[in-house]
Protein backbone atom coordinates (compact mmCIF):
# COMPACT_ATOMS: atom_id res chain seq x y z
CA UNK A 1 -65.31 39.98 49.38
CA UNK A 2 -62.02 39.16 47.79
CA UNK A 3 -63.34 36.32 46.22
CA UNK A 4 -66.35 38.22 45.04
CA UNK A 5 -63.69 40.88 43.45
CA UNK A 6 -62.03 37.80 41.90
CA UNK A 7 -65.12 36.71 40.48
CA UNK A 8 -65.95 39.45 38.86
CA UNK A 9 -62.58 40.14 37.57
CA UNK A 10 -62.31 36.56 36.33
CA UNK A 11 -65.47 37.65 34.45
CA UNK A 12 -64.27 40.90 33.19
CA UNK A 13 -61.14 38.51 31.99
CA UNK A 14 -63.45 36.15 30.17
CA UNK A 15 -65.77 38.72 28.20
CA UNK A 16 -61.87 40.80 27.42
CA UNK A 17 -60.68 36.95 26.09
CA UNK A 18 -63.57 36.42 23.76
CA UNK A 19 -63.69 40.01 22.21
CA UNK A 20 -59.97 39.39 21.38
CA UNK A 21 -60.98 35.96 19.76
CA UNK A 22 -63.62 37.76 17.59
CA UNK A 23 -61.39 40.11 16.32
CA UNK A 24 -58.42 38.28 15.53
CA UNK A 25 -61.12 35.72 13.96
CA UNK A 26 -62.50 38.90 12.16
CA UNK A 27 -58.79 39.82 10.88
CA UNK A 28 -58.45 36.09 9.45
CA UNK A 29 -61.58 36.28 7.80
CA UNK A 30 -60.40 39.71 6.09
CA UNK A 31 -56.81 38.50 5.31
CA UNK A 32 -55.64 35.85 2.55
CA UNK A 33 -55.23 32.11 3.68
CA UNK A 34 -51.13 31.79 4.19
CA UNK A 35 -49.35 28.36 3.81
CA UNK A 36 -48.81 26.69 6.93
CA UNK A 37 -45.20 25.76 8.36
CA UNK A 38 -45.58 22.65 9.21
CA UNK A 39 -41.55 22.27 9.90
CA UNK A 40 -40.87 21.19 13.19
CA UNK A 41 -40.10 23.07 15.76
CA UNK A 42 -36.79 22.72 17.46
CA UNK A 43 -37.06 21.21 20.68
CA UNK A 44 -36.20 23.59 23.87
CA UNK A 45 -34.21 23.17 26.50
CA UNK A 46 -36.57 22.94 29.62
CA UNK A 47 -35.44 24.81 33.26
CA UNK A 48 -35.25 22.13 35.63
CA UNK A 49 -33.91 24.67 38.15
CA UNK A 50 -35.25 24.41 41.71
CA UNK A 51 -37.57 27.62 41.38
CA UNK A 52 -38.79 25.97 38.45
CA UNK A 53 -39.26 22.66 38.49
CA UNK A 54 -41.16 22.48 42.45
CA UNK A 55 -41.07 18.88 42.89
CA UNK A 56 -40.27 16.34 45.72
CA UNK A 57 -36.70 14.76 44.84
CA UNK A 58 -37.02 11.15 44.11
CA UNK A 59 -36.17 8.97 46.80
CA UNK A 60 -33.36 6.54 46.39
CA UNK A 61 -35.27 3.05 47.07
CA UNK A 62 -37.84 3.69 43.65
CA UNK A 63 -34.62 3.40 42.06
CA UNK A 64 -33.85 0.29 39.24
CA UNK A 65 -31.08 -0.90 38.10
CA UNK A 66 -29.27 0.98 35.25
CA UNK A 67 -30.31 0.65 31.58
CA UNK A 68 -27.81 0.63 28.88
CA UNK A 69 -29.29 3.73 26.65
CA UNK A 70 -26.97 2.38 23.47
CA UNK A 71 -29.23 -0.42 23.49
CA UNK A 72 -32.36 1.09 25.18
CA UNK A 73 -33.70 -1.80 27.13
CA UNK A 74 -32.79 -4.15 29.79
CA UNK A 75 -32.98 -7.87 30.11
CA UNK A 76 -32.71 -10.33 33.17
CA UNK A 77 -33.42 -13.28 34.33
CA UNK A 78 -35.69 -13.33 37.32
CA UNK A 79 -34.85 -17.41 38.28
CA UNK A 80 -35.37 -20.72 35.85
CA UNK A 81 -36.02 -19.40 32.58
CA UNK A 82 -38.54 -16.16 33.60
CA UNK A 83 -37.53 -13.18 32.57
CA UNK A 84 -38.08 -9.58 32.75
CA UNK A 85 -37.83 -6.71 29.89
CA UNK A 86 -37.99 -2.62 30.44
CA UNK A 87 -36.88 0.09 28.76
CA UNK A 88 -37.11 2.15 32.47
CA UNK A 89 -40.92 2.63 32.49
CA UNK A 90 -42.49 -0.25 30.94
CA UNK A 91 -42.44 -3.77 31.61
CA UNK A 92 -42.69 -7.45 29.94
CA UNK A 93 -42.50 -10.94 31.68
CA UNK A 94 -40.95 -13.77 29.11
CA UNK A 95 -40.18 -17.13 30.04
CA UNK A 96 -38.10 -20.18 27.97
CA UNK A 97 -40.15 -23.50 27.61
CA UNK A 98 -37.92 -25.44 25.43
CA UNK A 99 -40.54 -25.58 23.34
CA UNK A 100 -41.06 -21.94 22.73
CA UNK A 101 -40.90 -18.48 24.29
CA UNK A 102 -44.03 -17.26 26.54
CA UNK A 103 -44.19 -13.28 26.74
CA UNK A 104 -46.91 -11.40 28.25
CA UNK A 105 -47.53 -7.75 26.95
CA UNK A 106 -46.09 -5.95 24.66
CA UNK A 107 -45.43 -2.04 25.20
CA UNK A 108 -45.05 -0.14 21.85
CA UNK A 109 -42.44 2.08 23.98
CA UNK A 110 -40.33 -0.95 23.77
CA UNK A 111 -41.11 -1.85 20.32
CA UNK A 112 -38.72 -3.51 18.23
CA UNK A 113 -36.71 -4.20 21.13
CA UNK A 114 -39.31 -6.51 22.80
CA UNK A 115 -37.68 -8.97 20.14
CA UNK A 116 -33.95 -8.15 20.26
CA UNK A 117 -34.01 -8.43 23.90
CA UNK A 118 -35.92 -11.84 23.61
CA UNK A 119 -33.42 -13.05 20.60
CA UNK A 120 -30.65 -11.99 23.19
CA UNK A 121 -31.14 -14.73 25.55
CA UNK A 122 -32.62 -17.33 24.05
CA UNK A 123 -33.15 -18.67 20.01
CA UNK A 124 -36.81 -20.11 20.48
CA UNK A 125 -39.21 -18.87 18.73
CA UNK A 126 -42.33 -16.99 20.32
CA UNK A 127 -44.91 -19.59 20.41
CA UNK A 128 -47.87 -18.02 23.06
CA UNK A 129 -48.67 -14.47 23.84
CA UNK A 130 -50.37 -13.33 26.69
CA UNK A 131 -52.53 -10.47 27.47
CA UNK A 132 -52.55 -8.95 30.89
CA UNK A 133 -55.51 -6.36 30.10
CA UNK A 134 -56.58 -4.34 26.86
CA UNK A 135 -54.84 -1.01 27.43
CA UNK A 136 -52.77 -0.42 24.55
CA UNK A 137 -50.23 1.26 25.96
CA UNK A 138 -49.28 -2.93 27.12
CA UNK A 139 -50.44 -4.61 23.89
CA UNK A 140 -50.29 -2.23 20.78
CA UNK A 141 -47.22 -3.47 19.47
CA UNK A 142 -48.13 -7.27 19.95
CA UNK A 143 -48.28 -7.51 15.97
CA UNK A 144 -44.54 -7.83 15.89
CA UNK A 145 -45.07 -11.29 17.67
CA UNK A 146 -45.38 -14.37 14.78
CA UNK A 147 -49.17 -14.58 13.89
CA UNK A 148 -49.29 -17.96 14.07
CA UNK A 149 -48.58 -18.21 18.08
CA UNK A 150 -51.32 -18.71 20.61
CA UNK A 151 -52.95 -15.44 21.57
CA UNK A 152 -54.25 -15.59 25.12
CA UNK A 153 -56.84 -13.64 26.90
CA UNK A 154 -59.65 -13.25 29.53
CA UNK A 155 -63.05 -12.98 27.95
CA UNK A 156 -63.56 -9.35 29.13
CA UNK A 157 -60.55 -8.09 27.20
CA UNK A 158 -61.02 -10.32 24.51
CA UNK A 159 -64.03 -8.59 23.56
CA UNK A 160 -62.46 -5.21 24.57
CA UNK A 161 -59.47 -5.77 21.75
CA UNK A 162 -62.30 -7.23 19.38
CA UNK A 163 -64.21 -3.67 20.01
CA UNK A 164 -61.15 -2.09 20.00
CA UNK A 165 -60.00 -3.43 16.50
CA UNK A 166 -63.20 -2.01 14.47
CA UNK A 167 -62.07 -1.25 11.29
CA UNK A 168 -64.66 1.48 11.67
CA UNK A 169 -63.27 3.01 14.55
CA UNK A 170 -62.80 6.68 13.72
CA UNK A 171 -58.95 7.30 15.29
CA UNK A 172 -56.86 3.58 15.00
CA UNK A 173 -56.16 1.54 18.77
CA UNK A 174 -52.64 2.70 19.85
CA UNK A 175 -52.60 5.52 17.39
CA UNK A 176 -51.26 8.16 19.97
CA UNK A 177 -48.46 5.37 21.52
CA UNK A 178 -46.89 4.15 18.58
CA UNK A 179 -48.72 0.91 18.21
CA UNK A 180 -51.09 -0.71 15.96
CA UNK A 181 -54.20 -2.91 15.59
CA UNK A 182 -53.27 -6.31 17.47
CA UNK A 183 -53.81 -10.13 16.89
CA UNK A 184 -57.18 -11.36 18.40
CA UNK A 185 -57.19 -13.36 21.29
CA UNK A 186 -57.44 -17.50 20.15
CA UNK A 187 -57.40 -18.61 23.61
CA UNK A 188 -60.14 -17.04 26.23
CA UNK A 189 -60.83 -18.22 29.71
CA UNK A 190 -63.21 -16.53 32.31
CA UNK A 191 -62.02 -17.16 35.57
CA UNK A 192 -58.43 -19.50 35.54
CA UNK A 193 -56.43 -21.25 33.09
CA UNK A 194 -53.36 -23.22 33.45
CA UNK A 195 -51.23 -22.89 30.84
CA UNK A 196 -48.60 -25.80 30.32
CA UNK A 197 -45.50 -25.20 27.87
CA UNK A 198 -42.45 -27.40 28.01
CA UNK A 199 -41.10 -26.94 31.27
CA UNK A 200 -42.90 -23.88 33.07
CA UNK A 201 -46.44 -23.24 34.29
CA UNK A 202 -48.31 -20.40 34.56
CA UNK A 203 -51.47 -19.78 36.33
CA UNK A 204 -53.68 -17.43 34.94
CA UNK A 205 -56.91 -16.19 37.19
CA UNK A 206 -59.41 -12.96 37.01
CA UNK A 207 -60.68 -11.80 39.91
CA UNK A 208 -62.53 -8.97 38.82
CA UNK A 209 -61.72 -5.57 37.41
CA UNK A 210 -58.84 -4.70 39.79
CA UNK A 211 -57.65 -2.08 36.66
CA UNK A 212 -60.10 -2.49 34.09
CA UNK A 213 -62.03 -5.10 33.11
CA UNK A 214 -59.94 -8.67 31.93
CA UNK A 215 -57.16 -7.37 33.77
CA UNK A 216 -55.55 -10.69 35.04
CA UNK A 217 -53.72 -12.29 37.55
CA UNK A 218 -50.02 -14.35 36.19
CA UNK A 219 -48.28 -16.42 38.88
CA UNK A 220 -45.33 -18.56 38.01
CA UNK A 221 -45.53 -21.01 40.86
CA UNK A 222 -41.90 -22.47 40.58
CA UNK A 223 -40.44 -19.20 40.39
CA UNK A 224 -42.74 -17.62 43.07
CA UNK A 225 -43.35 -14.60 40.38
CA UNK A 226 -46.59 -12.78 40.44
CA UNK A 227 -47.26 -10.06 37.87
CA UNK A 228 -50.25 -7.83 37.67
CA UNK A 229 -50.23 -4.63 35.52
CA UNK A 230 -50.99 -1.09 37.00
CA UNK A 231 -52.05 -2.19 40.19
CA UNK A 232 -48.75 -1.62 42.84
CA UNK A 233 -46.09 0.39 40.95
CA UNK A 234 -43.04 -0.75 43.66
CA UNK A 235 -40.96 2.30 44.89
CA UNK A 236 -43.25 5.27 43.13
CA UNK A 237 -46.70 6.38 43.63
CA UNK A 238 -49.60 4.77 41.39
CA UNK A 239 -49.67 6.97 38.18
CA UNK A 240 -52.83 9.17 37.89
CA UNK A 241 -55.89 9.14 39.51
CA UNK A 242 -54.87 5.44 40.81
CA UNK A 243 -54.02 4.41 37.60
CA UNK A 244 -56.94 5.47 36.00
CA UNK A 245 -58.21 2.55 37.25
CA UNK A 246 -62.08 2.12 36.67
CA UNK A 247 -63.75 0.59 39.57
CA UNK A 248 -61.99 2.32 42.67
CA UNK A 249 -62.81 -0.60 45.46
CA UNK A 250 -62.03 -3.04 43.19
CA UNK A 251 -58.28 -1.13 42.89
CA UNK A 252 -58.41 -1.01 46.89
CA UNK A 253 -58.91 -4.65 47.59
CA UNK A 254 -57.05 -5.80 44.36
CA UNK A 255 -53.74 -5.25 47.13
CA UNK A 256 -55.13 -8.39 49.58
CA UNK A 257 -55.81 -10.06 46.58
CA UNK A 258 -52.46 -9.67 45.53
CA UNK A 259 -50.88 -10.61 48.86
CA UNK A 260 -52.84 -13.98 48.88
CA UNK A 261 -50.44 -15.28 46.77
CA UNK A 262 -47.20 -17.06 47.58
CA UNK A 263 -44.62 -14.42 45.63
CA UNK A 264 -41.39 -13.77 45.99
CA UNK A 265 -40.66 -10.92 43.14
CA UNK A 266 -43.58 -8.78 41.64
CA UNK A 267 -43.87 -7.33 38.26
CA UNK A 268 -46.04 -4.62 37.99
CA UNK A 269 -46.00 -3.83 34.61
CA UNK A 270 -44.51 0.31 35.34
CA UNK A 271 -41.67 2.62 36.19
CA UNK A 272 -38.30 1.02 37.24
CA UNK A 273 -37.96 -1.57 39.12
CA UNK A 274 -39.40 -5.20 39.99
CA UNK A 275 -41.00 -5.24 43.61
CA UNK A 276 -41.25 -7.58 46.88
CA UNK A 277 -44.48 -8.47 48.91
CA UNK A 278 -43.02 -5.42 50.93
CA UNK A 279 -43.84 -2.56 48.58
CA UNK A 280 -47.01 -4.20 47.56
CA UNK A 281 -48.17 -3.52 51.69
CA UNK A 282 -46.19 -0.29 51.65
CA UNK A 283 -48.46 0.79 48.60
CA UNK A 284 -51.25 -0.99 50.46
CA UNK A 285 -50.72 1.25 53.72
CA UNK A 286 -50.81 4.63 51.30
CA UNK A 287 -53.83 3.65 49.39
CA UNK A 288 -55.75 3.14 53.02
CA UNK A 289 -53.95 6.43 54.75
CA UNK A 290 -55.31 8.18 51.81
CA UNK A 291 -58.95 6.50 52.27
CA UNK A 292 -59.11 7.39 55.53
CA UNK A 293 -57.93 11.20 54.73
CA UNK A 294 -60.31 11.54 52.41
CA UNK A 295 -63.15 10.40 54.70
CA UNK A 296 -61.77 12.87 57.08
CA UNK A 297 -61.68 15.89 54.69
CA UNK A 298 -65.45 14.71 53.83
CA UNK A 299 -66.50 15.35 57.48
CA UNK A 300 -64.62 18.32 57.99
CA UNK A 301 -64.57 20.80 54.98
CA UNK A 302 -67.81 22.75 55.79
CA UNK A 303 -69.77 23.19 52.42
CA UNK A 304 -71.74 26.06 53.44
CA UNK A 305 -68.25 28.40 54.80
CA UNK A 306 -67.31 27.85 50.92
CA UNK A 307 -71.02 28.92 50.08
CA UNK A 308 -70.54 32.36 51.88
CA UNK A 309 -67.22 32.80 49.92
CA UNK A 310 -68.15 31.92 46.47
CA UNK A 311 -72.21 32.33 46.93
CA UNK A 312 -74.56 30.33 44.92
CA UNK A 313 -75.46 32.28 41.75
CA UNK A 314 -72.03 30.30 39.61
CA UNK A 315 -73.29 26.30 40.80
CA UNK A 316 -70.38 25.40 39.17
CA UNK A 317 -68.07 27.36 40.66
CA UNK A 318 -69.10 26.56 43.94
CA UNK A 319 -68.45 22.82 43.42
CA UNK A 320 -65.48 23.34 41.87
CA UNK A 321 -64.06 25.33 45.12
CA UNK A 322 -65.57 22.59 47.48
CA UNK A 323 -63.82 19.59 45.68
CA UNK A 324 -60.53 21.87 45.69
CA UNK A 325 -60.71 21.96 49.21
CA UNK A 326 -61.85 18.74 50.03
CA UNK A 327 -58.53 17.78 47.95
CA UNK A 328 -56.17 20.17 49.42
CA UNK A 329 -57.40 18.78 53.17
CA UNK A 330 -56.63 15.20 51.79
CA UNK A 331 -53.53 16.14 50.25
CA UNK A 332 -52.43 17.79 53.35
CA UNK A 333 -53.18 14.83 55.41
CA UNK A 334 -51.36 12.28 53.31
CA UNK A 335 -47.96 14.12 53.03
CA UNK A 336 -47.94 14.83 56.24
CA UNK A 337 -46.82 10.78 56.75
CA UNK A 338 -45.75 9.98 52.82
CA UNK A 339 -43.94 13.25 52.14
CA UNK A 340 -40.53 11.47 50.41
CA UNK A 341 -41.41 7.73 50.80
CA UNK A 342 -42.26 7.35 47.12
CA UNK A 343 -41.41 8.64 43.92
CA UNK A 344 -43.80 11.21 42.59
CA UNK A 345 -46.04 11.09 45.84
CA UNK A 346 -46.34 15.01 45.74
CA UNK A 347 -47.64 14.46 41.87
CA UNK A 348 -50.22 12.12 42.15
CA UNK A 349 -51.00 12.47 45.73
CA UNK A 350 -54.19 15.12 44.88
CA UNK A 351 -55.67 12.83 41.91
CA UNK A 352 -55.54 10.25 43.85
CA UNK A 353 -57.25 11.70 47.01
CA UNK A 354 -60.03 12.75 44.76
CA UNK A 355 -60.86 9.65 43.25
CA UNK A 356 -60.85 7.76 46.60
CA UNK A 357 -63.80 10.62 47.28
CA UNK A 358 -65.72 10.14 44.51
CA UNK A 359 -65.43 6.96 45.76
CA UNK A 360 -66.68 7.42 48.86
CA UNK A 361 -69.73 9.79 47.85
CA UNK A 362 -71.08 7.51 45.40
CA UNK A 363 -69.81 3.84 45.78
């Protein structure tokens, strides 16, 4: 009955809404176009109070190290001429040949400073550029790197940048981020490529779309460094909706793949820190406790007790409340055990749990 009455009042809401929007679309019509301010608007301080700002303090182990904010990046080197580059959320690998600098990705957040950071620990020039996947939030601002280096890429997002580069295309790649269009690819492989420079190796491999498709694999075997982008994000919870990752099992079995290999320090490609084999099975263990409660909420949450709340005359509606509660049950479930283990698990934790159940319904 109450959720009848909210029903109906939700319609009586709707109906009120869009006679408002007819007359204040009627009053436009009548009155004289004004200029538009198009000043911007001063920024406002946002209430981060408790009562507020309802969120799960981070824990102290998703923690990095400290960033410098006069300069607005960090730079260190991992072991043997690898390094790593973040400005606190993104992430580049670069390693010195002595014959040229290697650098995969290249984050518009970090921008300019992709180069300053580089220039700060070594004078080589950038002679190869890798591409970890096609995102642009990794790649946009890879036209800052010389256009006469060696662009490298897996066939998949190859043709994804290619597609992605239309002159055609009706809003620019990277447009919202900061970037821009980026250098093609001049280099493609489809399952493994070793790439020798100088002194240092890299292994290259795809092993399906673990992210999207082309994302790849990059182990340095003599510094036991594996990096794979959006996959494990070490101390936090993947970002949204498992990192808005397109094929779901693929994302769940990308972790074994992962641990196959003989690393030491991972690079992710996100949020602060680098990681160890340890939070890639700690992220490993969530991702399956979440599986598992979402199977569980699948068997349990009786469709037809939401039916005799919400009826069946709005389809829609009724849906809508059985996913809600299919999350909430999988929610439940996971923070039960994850509550305060990672950053941000109280954020992500529903998305997530829905995805895996989509997942399960239709894969």
């Amino acid at each position: 009955m109450l959720k009848s009455a909210q029903g109906r009042m939700s319609i009586v809401l709707l109906v009120v809404g869009l006679l408002i929007g007819v007359a204040i679309g009627f009053v436009a019509f009548q009155t004289p176009a004004q200029p538009i301010d198009t000043s911007p608007t001063p920024a406002q301080p946002i209430d981060t109070s408790p009562e507020v700002m309802s969120v799960e303090p981070v824990p102290n182990s998703a923690f990095g190290p400290a960033i410098d904010q006069t300069k607005g990046y960090l730079v260190e080197e991992i072991g043997d001429g690898l390094y790593w580059l973040t400005e606190g959320v993104y992430q580049v690998m670069f390693l010195t040949t002595g014959e040229g600098v290697i650098v995969v990705d290249a984050p518009p957040s970090i921008g300019e400073n992709l180069l300053i950071g580089i220039a700060e620990v070594t004078d080589e020039p950038i002679t190869h550029v890798i591409y970890s996947h096609s995102h642009a939030d990794h790649i946009a601002s890879a036209g800052l790197y010389p256009s006469d280096a060696t662009y490298i890429a897996q066939e998949e997002t190859a043709a994804l940048i290619a597609r992605a580069n239309d002159p055609d295309r009706a809003l620019g790649f990277g447009l919202f981020l900061g970037g821009s269009l980026v250098p093609l690819p001049t280099l493609t492989f489809r399952d493994e490529l070793t790439l020798e420079v100088g002194t240092q190796t890299l292994e290259l491999s795809y092993k399906g779309p673990v992210h999207t498709p082309g994302n790849i694999f990059i182990y340095a075997p003599e510094q036991k460094v594996l990096m794979v982008i959006d996959i494990v994000f070490p101390g936090w919870s993947p970002f949204l909706d498992l990192a808005v990752s397109s094929d779901v099992p693929a994302y769940v079995g990308a972790h074994d793949q992962i641990l196959e290999f003989d690393f030491e320090t991972y690079i992710g490609g996100h949020v602060t820190r680098l990681g160890t084999r340890g939070d890639v099975e700690i992220q490993k263990e969530y991702i399956l406790d979440m599986q598992n409660n979402a199977a569980q909420a699948l068997q349990t949450v009786d469709f037809f007790a939401v039916a005799n709340e919400v009826g069946f005359e709005n389809v829609w509606l009724l849906i809508d409340t059985y996913f809600e509660r299919l999350q909430e049950e999988c929610t439940r479930l996971t923070l039960e055990k994850w509550s305060g283990r990672l950053g941000g698990v109280d954020l992500f934790t529903p998305g997530h749990c829905t995805r895996l159940m989509e997942s399960l319904r239709l894969n």
